[in-house]
Protein backbone atom coordinates (compact mmCIF):
# COMPACT_ATOMS: atom_id res chain seq x y z
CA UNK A 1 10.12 75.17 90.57
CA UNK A 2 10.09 78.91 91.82
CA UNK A 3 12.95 80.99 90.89
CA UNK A 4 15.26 81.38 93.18
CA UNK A 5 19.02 83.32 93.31
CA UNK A 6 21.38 80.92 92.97
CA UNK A 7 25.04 80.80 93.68
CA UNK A 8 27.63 81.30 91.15
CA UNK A 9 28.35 84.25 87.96
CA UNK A 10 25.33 83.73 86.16
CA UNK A 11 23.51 81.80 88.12
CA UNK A 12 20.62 83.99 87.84
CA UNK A 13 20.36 83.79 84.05
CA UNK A 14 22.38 87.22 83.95
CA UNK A 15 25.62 87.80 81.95
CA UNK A 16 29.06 86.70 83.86
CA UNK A 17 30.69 89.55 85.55
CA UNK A 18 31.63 92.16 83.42
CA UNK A 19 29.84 90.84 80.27
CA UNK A 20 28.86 94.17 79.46
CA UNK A 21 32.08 95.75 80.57
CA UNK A 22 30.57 97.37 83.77
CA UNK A 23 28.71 99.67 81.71
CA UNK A 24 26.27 101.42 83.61
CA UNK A 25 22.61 101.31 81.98
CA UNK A 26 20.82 104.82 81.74
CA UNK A 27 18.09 103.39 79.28
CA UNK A 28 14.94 105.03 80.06
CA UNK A 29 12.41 101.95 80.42
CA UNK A 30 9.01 101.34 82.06
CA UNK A 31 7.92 98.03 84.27
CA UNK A 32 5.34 96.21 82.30
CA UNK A 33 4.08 94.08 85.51
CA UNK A 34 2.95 97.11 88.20
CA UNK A 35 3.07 100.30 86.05
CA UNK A 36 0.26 98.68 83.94
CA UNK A 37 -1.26 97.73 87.49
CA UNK A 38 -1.18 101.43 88.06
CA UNK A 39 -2.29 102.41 84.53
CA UNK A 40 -5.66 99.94 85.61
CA UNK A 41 -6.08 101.53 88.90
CA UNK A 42 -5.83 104.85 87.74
CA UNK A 43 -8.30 104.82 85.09
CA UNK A 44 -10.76 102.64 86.70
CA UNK A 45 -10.82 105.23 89.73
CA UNK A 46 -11.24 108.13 87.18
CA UNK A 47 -14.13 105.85 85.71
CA UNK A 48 -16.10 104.94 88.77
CA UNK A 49 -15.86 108.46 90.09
CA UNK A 50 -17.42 109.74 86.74
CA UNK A 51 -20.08 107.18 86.72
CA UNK A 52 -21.14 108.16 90.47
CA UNK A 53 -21.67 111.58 89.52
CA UNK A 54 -23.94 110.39 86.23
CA UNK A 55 -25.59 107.97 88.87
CA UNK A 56 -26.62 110.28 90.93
CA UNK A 57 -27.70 113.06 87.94
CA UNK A 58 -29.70 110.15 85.45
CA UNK A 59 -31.77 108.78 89.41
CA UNK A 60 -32.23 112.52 90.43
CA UNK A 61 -33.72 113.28 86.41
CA UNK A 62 -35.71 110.10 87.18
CA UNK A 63 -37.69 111.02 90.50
CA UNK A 64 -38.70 114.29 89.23
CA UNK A 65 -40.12 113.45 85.88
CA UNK A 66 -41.87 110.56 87.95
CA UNK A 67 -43.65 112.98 90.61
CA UNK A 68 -47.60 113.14 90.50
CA UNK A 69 -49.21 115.55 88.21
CA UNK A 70 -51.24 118.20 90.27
CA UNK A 71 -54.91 116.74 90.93
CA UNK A 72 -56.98 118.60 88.62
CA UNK A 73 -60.31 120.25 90.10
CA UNK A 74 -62.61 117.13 89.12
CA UNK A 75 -60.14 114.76 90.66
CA UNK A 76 -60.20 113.66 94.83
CA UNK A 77 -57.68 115.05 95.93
CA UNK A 78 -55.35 113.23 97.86
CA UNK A 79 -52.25 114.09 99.82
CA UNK A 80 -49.55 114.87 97.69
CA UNK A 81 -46.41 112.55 97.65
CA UNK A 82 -43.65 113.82 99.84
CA UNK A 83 -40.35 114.43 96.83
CA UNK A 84 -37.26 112.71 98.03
CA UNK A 85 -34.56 115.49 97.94
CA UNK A 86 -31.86 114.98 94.55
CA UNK A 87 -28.95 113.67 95.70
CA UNK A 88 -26.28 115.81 96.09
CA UNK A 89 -23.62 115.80 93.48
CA UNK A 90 -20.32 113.87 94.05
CA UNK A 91 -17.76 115.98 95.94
CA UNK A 92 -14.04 115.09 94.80
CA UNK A 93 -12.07 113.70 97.87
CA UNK A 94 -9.61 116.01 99.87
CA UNK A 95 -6.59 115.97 98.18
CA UNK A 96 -3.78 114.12 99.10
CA UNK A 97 -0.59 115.27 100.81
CA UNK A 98 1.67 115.75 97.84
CA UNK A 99 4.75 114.80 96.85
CA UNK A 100 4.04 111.11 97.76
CA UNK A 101 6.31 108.02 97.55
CA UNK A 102 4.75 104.59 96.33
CA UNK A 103 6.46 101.89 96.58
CA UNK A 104 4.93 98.83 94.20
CA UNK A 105 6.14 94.90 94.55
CA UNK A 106 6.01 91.95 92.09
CA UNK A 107 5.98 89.36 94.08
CA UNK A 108 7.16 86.10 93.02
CA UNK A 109 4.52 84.34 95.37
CA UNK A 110 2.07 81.05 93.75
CA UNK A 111 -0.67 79.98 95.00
CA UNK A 112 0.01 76.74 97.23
CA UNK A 113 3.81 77.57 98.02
CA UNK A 114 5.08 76.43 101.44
CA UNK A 115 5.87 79.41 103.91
CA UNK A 116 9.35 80.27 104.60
CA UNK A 117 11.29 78.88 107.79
CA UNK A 118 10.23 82.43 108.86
CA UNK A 119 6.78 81.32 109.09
CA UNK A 120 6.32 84.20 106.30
CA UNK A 121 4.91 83.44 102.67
CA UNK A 122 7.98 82.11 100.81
CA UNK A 123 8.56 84.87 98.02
CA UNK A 124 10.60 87.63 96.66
CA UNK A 125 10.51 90.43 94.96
CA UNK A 126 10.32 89.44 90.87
CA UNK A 127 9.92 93.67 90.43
CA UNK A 128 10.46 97.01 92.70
CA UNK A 129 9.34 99.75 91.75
CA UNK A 130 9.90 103.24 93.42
CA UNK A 131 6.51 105.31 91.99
CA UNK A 132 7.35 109.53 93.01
CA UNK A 133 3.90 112.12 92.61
CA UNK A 134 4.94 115.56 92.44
CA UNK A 135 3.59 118.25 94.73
CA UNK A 136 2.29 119.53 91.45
CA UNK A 137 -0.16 116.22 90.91
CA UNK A 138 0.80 116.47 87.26
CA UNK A 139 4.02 114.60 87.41
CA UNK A 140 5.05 111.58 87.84
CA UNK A 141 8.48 109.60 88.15
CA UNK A 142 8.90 105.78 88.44
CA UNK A 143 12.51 104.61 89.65
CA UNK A 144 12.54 100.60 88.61
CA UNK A 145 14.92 98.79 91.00
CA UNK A 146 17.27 95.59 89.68
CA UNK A 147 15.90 92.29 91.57
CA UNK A 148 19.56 91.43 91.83
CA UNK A 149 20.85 94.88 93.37
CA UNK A 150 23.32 94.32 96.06
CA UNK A 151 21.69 96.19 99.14
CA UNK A 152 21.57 96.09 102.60
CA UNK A 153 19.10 94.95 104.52
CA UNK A 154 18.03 96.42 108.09
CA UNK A 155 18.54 93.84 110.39
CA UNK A 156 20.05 91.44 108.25
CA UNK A 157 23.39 92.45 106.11
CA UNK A 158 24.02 93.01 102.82
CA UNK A 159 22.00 90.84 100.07
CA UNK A 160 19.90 90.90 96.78
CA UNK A 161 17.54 93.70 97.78
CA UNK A 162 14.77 90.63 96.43
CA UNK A 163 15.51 88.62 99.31
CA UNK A 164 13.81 91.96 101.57
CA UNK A 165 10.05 90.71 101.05
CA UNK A 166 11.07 86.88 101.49
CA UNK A 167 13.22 87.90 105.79
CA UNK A 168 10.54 90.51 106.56
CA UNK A 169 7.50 90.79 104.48
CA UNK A 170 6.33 94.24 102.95
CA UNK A 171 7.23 96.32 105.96
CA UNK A 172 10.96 95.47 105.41
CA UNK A 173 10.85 95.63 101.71
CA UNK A 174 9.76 99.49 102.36
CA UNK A 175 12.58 99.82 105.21
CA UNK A 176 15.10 99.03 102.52
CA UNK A 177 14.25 101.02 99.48
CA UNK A 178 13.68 103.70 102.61
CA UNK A 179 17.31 103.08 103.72
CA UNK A 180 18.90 102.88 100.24
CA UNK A 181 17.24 106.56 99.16
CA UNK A 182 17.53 107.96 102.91
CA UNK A 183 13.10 108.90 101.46
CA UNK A 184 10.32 107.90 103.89
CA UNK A 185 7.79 105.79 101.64
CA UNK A 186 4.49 106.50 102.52
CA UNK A 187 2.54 103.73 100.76
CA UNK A 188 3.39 100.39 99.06
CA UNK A 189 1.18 98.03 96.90
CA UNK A 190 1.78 94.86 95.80
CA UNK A 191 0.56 92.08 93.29
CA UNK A 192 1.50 88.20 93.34
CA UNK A 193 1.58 86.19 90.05
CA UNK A 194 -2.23 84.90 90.11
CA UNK A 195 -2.69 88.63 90.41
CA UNK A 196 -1.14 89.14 87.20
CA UNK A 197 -2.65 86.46 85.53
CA UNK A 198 -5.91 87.38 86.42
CA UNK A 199 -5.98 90.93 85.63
CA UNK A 200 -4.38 90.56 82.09
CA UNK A 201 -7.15 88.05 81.61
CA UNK A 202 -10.06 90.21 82.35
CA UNK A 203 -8.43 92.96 80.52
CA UNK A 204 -8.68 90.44 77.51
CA UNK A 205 -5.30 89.88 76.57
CA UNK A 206 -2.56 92.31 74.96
CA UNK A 207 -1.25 92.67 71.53
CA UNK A 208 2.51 92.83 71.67
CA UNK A 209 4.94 93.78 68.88
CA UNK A 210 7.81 90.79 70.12
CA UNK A 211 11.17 91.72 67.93
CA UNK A 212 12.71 88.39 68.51
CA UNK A 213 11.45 84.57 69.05
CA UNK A 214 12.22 83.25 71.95
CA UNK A 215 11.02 80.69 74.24
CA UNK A 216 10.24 80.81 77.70
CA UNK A 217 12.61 78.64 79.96
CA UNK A 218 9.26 79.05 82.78
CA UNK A 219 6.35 76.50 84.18
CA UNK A 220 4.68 75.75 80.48
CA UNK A 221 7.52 76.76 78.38
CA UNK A 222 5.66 79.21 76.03
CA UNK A 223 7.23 79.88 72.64
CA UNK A 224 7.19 83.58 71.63
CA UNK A 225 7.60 84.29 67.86
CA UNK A 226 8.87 87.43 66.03
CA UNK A 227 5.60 89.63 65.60
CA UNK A 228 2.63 90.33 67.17
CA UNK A 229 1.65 87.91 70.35
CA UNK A 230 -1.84 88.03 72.08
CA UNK A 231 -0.41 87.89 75.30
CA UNK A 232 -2.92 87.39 78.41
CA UNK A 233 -2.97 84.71 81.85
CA UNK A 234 -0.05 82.24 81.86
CA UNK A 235 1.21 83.56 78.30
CA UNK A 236 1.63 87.04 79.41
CA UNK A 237 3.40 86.22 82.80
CA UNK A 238 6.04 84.14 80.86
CA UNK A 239 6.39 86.46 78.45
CA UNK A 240 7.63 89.70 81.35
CA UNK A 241 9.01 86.80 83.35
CA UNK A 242 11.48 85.43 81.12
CA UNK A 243 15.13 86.24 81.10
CA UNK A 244 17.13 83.33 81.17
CA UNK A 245 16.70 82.58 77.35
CA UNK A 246 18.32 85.65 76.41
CA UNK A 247 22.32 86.77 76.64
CA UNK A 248 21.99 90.09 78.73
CA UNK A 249 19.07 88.61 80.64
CA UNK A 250 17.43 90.66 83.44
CA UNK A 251 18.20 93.80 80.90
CA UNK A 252 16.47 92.23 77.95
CA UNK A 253 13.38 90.88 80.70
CA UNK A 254 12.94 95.03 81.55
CA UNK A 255 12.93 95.74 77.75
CA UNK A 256 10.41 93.67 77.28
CA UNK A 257 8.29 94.23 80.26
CA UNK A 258 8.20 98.15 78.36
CA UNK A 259 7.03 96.15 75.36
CA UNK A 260 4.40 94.63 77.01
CA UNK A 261 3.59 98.23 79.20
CA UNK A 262 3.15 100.21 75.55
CA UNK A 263 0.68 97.82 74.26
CA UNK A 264 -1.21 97.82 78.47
CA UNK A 265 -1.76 101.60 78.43
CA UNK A 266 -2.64 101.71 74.74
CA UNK A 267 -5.18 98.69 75.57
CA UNK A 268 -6.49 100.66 78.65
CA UNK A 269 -6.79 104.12 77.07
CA UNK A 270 -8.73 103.16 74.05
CA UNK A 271 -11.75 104.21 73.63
CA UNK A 272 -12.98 100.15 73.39
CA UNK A 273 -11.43 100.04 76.97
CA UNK A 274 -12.84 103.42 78.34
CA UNK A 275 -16.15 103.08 77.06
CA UNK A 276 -17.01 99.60 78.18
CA UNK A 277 -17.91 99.33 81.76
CA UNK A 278 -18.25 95.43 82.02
CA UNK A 279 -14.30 95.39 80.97
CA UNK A 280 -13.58 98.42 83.64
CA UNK A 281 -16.15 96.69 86.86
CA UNK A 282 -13.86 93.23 85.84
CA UNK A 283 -10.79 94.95 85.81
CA UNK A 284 -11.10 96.47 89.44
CA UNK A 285 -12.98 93.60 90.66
CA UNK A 286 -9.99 91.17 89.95
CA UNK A 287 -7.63 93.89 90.82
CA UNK A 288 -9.55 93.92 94.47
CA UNK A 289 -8.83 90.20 94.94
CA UNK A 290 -4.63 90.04 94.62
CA UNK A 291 -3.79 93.46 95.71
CA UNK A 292 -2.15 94.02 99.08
CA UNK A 293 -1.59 97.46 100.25
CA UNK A 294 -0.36 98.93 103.26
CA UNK A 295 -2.94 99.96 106.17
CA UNK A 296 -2.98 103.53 105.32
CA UNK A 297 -4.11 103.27 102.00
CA UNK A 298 -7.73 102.54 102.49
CA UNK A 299 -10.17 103.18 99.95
CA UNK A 300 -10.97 106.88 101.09
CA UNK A 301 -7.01 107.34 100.43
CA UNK A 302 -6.92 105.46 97.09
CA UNK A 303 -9.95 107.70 95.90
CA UNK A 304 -8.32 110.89 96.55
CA UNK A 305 -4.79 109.71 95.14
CA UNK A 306 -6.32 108.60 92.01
CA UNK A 307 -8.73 111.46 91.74
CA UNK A 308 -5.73 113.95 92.22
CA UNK A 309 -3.49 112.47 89.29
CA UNK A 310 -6.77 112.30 86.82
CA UNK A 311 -4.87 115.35 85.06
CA UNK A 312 -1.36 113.50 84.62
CA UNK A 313 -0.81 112.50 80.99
CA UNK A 314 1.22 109.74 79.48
CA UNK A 315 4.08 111.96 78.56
CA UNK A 316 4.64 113.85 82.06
CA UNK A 317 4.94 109.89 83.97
CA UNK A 318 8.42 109.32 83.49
CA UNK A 319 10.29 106.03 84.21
CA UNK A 320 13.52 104.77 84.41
CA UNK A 321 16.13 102.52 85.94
CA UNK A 322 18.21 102.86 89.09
CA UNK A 323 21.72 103.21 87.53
CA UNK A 324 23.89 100.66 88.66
CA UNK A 325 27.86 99.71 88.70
CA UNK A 326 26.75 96.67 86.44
CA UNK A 327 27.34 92.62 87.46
CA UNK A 328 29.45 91.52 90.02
CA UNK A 329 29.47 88.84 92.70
CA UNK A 330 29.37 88.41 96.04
CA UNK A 331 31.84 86.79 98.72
CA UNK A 332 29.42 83.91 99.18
CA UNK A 333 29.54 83.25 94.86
CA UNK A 334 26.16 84.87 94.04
CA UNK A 335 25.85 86.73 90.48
CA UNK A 336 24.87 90.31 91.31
CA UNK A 337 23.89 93.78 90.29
CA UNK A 338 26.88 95.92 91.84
CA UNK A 339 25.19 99.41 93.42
CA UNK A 340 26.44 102.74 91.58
CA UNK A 341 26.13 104.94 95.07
CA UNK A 342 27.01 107.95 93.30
CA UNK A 343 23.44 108.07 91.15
CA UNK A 344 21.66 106.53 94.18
CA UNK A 345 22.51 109.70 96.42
CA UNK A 346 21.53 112.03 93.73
CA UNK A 347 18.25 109.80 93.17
CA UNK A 348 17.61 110.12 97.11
CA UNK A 349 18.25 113.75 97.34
CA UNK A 350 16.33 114.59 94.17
CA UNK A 351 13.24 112.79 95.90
CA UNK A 352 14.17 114.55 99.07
CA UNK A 353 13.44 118.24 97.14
CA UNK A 354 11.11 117.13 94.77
CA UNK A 355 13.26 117.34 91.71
CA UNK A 356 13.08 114.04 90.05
CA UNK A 357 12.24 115.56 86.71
CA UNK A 358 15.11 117.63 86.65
CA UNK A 359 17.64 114.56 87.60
CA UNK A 360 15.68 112.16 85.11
CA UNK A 361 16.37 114.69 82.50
CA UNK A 362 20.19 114.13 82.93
CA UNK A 363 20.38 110.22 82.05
CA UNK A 364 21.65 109.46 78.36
CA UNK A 365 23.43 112.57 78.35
């Protein structure tokens, strides 16, 4: 069965209202399931665009060294070859029109699921993710949003801002987050589990450091124990799915999901990784099969977003979590993430004037 918010405190595998006392969560964490999506894209763009320009400098050594001799004065002499022209070097594409707002989606969508009543693919949103670029293209901020934030939605009253993909498709899960920030998002990917599956299975699995044993309560019911876990296809989705086997549960999913992000970049930046084109051409080539994107971000527009970040390093991408009022529930009985409107205004203006680092900086304090 698909997972599915369900009425009543706790139905959703979180803690009861006020299990943590309200406390509102400023942990700094990173989304395992579309950050390391991003991590993928970005360095297979930088890696295609560097082997185009080697392309074109190893075929344009090639036809030179393989033009005629001159005829010497013994030889007929015969009409000399016309030279193809070199090509021309690789030009980087026009930048982009920085800062930019991103908006990526886990969705919760398998393969063979009924449609909605709606006549729309029956899923939600498993993860939402707010992705900022600075106007400097060396920065870069990622807001993660809790599936069970209490939101509303255009056109439809409050709910679990989840529920947004499942009543409208993409186009309303951008309205929302566009509403909740007052921010116009100008581009929105997302992945569906096979997606995920497949792409940590041509990456050839992940290494990750689990600090507890748990098992999965999902589909094959995996059992995770203490230590390092290979983690790739079906393993690896249960593993950053997984939240109702633990006591704080959507909180201890997110930690874990940066567990499983750490060990995804390190995997992608080694030099194993970097250096071996059959892993990078299977990488993108799965990623091309389960990514949706928004019209706008054709692949003249991916090239030039992902060439203008190739100077962004690990330590200036920043993520963290959309402070909430912690668990609550709703008039109808659901278990839900209560909204902290406070930090969500300052979130939406600091997006507004480009100042995410400065407000990101101010959490934990």
């Amino acid at each position: 069965m698909k997972s599915r918010n369900s009425p009543g405190a706790g139905g959703n595998g979180d803690p009861a209202p006020g299990a943590n006392g309200g406390a509102k969560p400023k942990r700094t964490i990173r989304n395992a399931v579309l950050v390391g999506l991003l991590g993928i894209a970005l360095v297979a763009g930088g890696f295609l665009f560097n082997l185009a320009q080697i392309w074109n400098t190893q075929t344009a050594k090639t036809e030179i060294s393989a033009a005629p001799e001159s005829p010497t004065q013994t030889a007929t002499t015969k009409p000399s070859p016309t030279k193809k022209p070199a090509p021309k070097p690789v030009k980087p594409p026009p930048p982009p029109p920085l800062p930019m707002n991103i908006l990526l989606i886990g969705s919760d969508h398998r393969k063979g699921d009924a449609p909605a009543p709606n006549g729309l693919p029956n899923q939600r949103a498993d993860v939402l993710m707010l992705v900022h670029l600075a106007a400097d293209g060396k920065h870069a901020y990622g807001i993660s949003l809790m599936r069970d934030l209490w939101v509303p939605i255009p056109g439809y009253g409050e709910a679990k801002i989840n529920a947004s993909l499942e009543q409208g498709g993409m186009p309303l899960a951008v309205k929302t987050v566009e509403s909740l920030f007052g921010q116009k998002i100008q581009h929105a990917v997302m992945i569906d589990f096979e997606g995920f599956r497949g792409i940590t299975e041509a990456l050839g699995g992940v290494d990750v450091n689990n600090p507890e044993a748990f098992t999965s309560t999902h589909d094959t019911r995996q059992h995770f124990p203490a230590g390092v876990n290979r983690l790739k296809g079906q393993r690896a989705l249960e593993f950053v799915r997984e939240r109702y086997a633990f006591v704080d549960g959507d909180y201890r999913r997110v930690a874990n999901q940066q567990l499983f992000l750490r060990s995804t970049l390190a995997k992608l930046l080694s030099a194993r990784t970097l250096t071996n084109p059959v892993t990078l051409y299977k990488l993108v080539n799965t990623a091309a099969k389960y990514i949706t994107v928004d019209k706008g971000l054709n692949a003249t527009a991916l090239a030039s977003l992902v060439y203008s970040l190739r100077n962004v390093r690990m330590q200036d991408a920043v993520f963290f979590t959309l402070p909430t009022a912690g668990f609550g529930t709703s008039t109808d009985g659901q278990s839900i993430i209560l909204p902290d409107y406070g930090a969500t205004a300052a979130v939406g203006a600091a997006l507004g004037k480009d100042r995410l680092g400065q407000y990101a900086a101010t959490l934990g304090k």
